[in-house]
Each structure stands twice: as C-alpha cells, then as structure tokens.
C-alpha atoms as a PDB file:
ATOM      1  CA  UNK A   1     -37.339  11.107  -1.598  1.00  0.00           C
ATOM      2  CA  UNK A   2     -35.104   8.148  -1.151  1.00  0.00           C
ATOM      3  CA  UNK A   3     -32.097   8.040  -3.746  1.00  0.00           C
ATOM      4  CA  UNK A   4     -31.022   4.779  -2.767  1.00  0.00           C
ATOM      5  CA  UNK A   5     -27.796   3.132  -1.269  1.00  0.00           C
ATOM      6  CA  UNK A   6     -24.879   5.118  -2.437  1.00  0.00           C
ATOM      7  CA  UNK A   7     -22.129   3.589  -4.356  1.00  0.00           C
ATOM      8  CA  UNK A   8     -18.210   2.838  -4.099  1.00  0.00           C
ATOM      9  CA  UNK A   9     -17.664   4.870  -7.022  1.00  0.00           C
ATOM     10  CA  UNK A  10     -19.917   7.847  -5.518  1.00  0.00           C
ATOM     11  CA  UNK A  11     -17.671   7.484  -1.771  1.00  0.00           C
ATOM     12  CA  UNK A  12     -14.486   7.574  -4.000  1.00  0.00           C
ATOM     13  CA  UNK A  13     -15.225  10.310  -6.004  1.00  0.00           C
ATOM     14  CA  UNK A  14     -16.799  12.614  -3.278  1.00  0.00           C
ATOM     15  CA  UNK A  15     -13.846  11.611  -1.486  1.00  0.00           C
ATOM     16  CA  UNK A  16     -11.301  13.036  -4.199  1.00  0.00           C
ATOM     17  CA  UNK A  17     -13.190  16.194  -5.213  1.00  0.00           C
ATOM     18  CA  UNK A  18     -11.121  19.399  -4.320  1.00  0.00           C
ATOM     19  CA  UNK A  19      -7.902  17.663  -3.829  1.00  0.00           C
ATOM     20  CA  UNK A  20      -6.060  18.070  -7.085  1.00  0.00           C
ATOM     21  CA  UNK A  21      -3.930  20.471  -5.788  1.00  0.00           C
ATOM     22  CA  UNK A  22      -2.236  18.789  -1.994  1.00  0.00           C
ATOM     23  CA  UNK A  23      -2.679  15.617  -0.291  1.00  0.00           C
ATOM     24  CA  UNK A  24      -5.827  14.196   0.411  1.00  0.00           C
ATOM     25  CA  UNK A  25      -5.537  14.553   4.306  1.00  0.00           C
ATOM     26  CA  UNK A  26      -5.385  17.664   3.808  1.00  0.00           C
ATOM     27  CA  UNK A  27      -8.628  18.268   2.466  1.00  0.00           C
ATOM     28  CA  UNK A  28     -10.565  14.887   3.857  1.00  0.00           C
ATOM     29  CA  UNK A  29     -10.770  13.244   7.143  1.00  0.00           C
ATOM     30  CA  UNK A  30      -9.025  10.200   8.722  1.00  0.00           C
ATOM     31  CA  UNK A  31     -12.257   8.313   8.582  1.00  0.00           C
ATOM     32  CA  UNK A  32     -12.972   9.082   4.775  1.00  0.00           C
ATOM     33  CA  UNK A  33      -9.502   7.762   3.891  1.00  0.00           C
ATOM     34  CA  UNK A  34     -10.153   4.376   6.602  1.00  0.00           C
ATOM     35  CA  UNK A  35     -12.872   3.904   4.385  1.00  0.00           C
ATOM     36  CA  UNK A  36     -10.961   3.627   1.071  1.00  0.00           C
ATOM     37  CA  UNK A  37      -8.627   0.975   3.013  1.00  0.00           C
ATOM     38  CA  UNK A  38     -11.719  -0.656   4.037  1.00  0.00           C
ATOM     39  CA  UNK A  39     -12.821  -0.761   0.493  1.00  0.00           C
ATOM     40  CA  UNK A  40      -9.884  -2.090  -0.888  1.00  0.00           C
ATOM     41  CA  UNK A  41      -9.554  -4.455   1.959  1.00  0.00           C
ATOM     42  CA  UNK A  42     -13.184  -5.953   0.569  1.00  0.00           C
ATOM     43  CA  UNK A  43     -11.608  -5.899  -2.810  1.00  0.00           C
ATOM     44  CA  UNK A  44      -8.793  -8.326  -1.990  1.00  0.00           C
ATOM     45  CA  UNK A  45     -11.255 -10.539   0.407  1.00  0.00           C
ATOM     46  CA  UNK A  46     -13.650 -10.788  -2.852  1.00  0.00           C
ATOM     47  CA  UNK A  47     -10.728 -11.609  -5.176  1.00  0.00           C
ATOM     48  CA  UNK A  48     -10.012 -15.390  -5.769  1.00  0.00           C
ATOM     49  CA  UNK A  49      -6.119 -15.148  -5.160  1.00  0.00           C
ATOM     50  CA  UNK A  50      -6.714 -12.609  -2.422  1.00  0.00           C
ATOM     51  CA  UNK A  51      -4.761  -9.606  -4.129  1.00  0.00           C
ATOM     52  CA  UNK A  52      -6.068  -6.564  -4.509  1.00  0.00           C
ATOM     53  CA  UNK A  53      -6.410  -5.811  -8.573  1.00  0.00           C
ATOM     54  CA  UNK A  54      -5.603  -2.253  -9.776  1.00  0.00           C
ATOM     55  CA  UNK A  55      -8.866  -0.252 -10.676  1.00  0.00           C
ATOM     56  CA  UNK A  56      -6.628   2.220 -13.084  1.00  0.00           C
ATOM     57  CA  UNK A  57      -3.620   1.628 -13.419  1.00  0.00           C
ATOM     58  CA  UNK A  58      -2.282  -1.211 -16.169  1.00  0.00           C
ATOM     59  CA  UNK A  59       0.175  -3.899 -14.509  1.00  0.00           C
ATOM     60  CA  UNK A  60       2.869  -2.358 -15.288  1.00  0.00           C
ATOM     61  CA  UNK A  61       1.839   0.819 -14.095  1.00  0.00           C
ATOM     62  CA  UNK A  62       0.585  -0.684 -10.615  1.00  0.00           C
ATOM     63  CA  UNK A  63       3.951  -2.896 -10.146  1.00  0.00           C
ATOM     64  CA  UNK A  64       6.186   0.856 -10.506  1.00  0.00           C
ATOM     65  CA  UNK A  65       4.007   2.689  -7.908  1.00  0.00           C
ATOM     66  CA  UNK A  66       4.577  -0.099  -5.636  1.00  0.00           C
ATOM     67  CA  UNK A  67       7.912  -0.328  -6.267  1.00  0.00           C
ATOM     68  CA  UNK A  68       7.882   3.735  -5.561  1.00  0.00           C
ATOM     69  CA  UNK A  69       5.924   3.591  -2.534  1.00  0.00           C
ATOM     70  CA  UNK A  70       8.596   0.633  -1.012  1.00  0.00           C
ATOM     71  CA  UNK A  71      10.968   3.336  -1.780  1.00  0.00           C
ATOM     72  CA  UNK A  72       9.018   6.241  -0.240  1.00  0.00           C
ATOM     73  CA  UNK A  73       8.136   4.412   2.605  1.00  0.00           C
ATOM     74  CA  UNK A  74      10.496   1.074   3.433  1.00  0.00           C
ATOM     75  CA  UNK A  75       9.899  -1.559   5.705  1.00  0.00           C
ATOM     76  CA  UNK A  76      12.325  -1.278   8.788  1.00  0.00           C
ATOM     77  CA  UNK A  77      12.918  -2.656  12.594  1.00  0.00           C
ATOM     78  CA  UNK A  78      10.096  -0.498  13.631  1.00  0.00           C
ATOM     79  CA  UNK A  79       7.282  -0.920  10.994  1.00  0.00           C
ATOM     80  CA  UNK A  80       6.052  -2.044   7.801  1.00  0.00           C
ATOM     81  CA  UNK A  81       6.550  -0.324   4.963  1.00  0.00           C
ATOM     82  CA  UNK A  82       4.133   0.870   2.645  1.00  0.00           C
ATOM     83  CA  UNK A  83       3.193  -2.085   0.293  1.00  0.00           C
ATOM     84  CA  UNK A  84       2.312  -3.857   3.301  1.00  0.00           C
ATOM     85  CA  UNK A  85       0.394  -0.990   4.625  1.00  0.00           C
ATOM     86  CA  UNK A  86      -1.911  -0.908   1.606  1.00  0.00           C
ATOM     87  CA  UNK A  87      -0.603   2.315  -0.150  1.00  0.00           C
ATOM     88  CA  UNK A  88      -0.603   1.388  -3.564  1.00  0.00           C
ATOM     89  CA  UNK A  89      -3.990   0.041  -3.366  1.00  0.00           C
ATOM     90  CA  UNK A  90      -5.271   3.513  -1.502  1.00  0.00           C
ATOM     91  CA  UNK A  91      -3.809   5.519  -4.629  1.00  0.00           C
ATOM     92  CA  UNK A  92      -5.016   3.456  -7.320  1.00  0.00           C
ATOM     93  CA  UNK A  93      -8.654   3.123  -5.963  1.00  0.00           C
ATOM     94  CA  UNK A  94      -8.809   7.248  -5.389  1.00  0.00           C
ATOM     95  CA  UNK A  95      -7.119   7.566  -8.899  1.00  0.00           C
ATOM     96  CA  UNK A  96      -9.791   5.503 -10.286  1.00  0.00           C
ATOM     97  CA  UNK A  97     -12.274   7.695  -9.688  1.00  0.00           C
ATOM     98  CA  UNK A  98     -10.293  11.703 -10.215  1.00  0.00           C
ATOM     99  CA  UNK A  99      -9.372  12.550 -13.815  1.00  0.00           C
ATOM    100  CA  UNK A 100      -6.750  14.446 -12.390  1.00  0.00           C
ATOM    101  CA  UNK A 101      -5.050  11.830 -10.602  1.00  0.00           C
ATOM    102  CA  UNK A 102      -5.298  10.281 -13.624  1.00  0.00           C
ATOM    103  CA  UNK A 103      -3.449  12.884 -15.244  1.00  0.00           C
ATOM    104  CA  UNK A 104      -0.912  12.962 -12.873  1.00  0.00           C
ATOM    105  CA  UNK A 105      -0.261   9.945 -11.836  1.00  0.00           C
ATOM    106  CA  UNK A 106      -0.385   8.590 -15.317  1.00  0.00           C
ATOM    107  CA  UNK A 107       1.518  11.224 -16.913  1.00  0.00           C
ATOM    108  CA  UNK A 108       4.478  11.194 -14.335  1.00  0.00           C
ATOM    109  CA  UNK A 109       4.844   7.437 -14.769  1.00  0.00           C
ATOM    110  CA  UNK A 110       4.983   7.633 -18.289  1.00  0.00           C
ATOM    111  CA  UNK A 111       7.676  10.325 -18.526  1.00  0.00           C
ATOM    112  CA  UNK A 112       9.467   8.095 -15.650  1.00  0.00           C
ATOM    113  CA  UNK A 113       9.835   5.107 -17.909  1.00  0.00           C
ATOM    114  CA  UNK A 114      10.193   7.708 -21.036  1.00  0.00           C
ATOM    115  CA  UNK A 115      13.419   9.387 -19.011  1.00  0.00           C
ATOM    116  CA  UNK A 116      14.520   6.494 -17.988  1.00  0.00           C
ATOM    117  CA  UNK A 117      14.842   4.820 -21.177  1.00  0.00           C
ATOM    118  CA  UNK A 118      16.534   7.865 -22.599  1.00  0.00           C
ATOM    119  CA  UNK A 119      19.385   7.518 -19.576  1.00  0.00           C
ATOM    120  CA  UNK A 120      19.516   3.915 -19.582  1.00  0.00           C
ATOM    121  CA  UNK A 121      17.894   2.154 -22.643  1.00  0.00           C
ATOM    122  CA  UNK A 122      15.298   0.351 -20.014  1.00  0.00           C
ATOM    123  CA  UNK A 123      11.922   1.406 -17.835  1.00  0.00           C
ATOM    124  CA  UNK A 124      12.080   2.206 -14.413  1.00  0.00           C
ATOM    125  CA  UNK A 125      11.392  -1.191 -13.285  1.00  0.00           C
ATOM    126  CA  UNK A 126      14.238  -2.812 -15.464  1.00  0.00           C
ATOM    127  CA  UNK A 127      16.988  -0.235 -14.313  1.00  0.00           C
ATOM    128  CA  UNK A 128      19.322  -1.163 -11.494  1.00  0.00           C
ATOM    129  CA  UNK A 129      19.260  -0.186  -7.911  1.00  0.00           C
ATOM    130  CA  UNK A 130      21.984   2.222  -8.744  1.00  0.00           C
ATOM    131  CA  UNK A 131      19.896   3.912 -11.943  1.00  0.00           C
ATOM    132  CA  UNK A 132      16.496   3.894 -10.109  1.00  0.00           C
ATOM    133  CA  UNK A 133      18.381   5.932  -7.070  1.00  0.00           C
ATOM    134  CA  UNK A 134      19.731   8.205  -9.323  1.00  0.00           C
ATOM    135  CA  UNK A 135      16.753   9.335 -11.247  1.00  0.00           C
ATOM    136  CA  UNK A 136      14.539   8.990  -8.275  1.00  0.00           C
ATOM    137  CA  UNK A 137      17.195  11.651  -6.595  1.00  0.00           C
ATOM    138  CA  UNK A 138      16.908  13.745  -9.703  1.00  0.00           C
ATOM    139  CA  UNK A 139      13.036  14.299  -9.279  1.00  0.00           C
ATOM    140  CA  UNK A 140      12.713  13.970  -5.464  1.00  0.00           C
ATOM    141  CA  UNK A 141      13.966  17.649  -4.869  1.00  0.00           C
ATOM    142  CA  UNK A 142      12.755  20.575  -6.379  1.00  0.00           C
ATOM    143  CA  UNK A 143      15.573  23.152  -6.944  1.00  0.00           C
ATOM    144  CA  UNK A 144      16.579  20.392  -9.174  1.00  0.00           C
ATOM    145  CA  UNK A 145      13.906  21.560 -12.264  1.00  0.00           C
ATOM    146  CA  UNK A 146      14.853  25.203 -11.472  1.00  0.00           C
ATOM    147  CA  UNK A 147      18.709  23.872 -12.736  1.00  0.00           C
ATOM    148  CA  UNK A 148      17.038  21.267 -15.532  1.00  0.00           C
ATOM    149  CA  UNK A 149      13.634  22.527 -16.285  1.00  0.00           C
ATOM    150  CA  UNK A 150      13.366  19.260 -18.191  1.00  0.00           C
ATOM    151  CA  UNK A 151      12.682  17.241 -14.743  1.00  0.00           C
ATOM    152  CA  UNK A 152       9.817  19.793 -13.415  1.00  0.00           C
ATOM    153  CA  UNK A 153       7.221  17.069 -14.487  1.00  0.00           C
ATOM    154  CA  UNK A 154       9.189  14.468 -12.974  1.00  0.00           C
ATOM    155  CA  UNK A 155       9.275  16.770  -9.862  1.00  0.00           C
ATOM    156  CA  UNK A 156       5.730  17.216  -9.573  1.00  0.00           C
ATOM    157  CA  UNK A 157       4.606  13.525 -10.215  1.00  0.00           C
ATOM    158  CA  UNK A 158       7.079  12.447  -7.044  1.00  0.00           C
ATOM    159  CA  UNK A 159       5.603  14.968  -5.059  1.00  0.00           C
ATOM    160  CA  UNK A 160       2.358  14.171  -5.678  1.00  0.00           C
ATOM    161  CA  UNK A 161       2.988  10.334  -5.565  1.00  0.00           C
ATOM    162  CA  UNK A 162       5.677  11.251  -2.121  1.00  0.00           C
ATOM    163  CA  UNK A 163       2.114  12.534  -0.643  1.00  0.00           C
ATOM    164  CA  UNK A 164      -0.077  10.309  -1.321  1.00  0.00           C
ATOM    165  CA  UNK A 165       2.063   7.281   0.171  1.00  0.00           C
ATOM    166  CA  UNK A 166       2.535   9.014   2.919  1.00  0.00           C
ATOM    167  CA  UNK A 167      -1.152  10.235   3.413  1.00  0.00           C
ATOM    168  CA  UNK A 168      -1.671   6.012   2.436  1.00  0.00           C
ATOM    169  CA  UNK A 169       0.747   4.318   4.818  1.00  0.00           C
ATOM    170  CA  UNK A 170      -0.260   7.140   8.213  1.00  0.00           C
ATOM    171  CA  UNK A 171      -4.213   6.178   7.414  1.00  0.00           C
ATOM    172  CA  UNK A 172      -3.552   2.915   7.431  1.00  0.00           C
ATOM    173  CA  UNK A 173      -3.444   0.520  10.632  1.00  0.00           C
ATOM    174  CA  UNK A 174       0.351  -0.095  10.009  1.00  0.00           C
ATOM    175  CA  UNK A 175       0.792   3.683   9.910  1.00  0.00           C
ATOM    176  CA  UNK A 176      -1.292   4.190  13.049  1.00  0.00           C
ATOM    177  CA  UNK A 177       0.581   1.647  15.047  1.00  0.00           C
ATOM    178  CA  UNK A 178       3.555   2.857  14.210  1.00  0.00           C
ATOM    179  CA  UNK A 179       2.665   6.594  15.582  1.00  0.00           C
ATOM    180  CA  UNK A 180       1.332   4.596  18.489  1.00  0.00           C
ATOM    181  CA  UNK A 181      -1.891   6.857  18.499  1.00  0.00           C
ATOM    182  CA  UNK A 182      -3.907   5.936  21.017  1.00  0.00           C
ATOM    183  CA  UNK A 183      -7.324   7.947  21.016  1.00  0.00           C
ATOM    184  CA  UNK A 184     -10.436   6.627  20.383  1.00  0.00           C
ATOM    185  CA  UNK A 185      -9.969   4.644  23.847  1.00  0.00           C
ATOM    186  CA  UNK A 186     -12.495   5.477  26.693  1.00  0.00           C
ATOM    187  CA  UNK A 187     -10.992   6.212  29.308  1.00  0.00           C
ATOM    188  CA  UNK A 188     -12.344   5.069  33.203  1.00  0.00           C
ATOM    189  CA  UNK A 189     -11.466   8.609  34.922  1.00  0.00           C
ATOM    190  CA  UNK A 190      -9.840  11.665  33.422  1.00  0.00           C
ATOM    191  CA  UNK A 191      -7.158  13.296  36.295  1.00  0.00           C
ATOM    192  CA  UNK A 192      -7.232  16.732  34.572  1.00  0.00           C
ATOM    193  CA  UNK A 193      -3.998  19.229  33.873  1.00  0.00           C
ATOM    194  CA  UNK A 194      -1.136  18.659  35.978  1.00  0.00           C
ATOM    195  CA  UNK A 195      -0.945  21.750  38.813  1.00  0.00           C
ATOM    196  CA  UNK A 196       1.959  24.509  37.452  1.00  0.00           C
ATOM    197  CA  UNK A 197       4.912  24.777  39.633  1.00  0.00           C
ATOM    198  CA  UNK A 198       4.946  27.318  42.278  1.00  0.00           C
ATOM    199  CA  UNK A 199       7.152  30.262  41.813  1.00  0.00           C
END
C-alpha cells in the first residue's frame, strides 16, 4: 500500500520523539539532524529576504535564543559561532514540531524575561552586557538552584537550550569544520595498524 511522500512535519516529529529528556544526538543520528539543517537551509532559500522565519517561536522569542546561542557558542579566530552555524534555526524547527520543547523552551524564556524584569525592570534582551552575564551565570550552573531553589527552572531551560546549541552548531558544517572531521572520504589504499614496538 503506498502512503505517499512523507512530510517535513512527519521527518521533524519522528526526529524529536524520545528526546524530551537529553540532547537530541543522543538519541538521533548525525544524518537525521543534517537533515533538519537541510530543511531549514530550503526554508531560507524559499524566503523572499533569504532569512530563515521562526516556525514557533514569536520574534521576540527567536531574537533571545539567538542572542543565547551567540553566547553559548561565540564566534572566535578559529570558527563561527553558532548563529552563523544555523543553531537557532535547528532548535526552533525541532521545537515546532515536540510539545515538550515547547514547554521547555517556551517556559524557560518566559521566566528569563519574567526574572529579569524582577532584577532589572527590563527583558533579557534590553538588559546590559553586565545584567545578561549575571543572570545567565546564575542559571548556567546547577548547585546554584540547590542554594536558590527559585532558579531550578532557569537551570533546566539553559541546560536544555546549552544542549541543543551545542548538538546545533557540531551538526552543522561550521561545527564539522571546525572538529576537522574528515570521514566520509574514500580513501585510495588503507596501510593498516602501525607494527607495536619490540620489547
């Protein structure tokens, strides 16, 4: 019986079942997670400016997880960062389609903007360098909700958000590049094992 072609939305949401609890390399391959850069890759191609538009989250939303990801993952001497690499675009199209991503991802950035406009009378995006360091180093270690149990949401959401720029930027072909992986290359002749020394 032929079911027919199968769908972004059926790819994205095969690819985030079962991964609510680490990040998704964990659970899927490297050539599941090429594919959502691929797909978001058409996206931007398709789109009129040539920028990719969020499938989830609102503007404001999309413009704090890139501003995150930048900070999880910077551009430096060596490499991109992860903007660049297509992070942000790899979370929002697998949040699009995983309620609890959704959840999440959602929740976390509104109690971000919530916390930080009971610190500093502003959202995340509108505090200073200074302020955004400060609660970002609040919520990016963990024995910090066992002292203030009032940051363990803030705790998880960077987590989560710390895994899946990371599992974004390494799937990418910035992140390969810059681990200089090399397989997938045929090779003309294979010399084996080095011999082991004598003695």
């Amino acid at each position: 019986m032929d079911v027919g072609p199968i769908s972004r939305r059926d790819v994205l949401r095969t690819l985030t079942l079962c991964t609510t609890t680490s990040s998704v390399l964990k659970i899927i391959p490297l050539h599941a997670a090429e594919h959502v850069h691929k797909m978001a890759k058409e996206d931007k191609a398709k789109s009129p400016t040539g920028s990719y538009a969020p499938k989830f989250f609102t503007a404001h939303q999309y413009k704090t997880i890139q501003a995150l990801c930048q900070t999880i993952i910077p551009p430096d001497e060596q490499s991109a960062g992860a903007i660049e690499a297509g992070a942000p675009e790899f979370i929002d199209l697998l949040t699009s389609e995983n309620k609890d991503y959704q959840l999440r991802l959602g929740g976390g950035l509104m109690w971000l903007d919530s916390t930080c406009r009971d610190r500093y009378g502003k959202v995340h995006l509108d505090c200073s360098p200074a302020e955004q360091k400060e609660i970002l180093d609040l919520i990016a270690y963990r024995q910090n909700a066992q002292k203030d149990p009032g940051l363990s949401q803030g705790v998880r959401f960077f987590a989560f958000l710390r895994d899946l720029t990371t599992d974004g930027f390494f799937t990418s072909k910035i992140g390969i590049q810059y681990l200089r992986y090399i397989g997938n290359e045929v090779l003309s002749e294979f010399a084996g094992c080095p011999a082991l020394p004598e003695g």
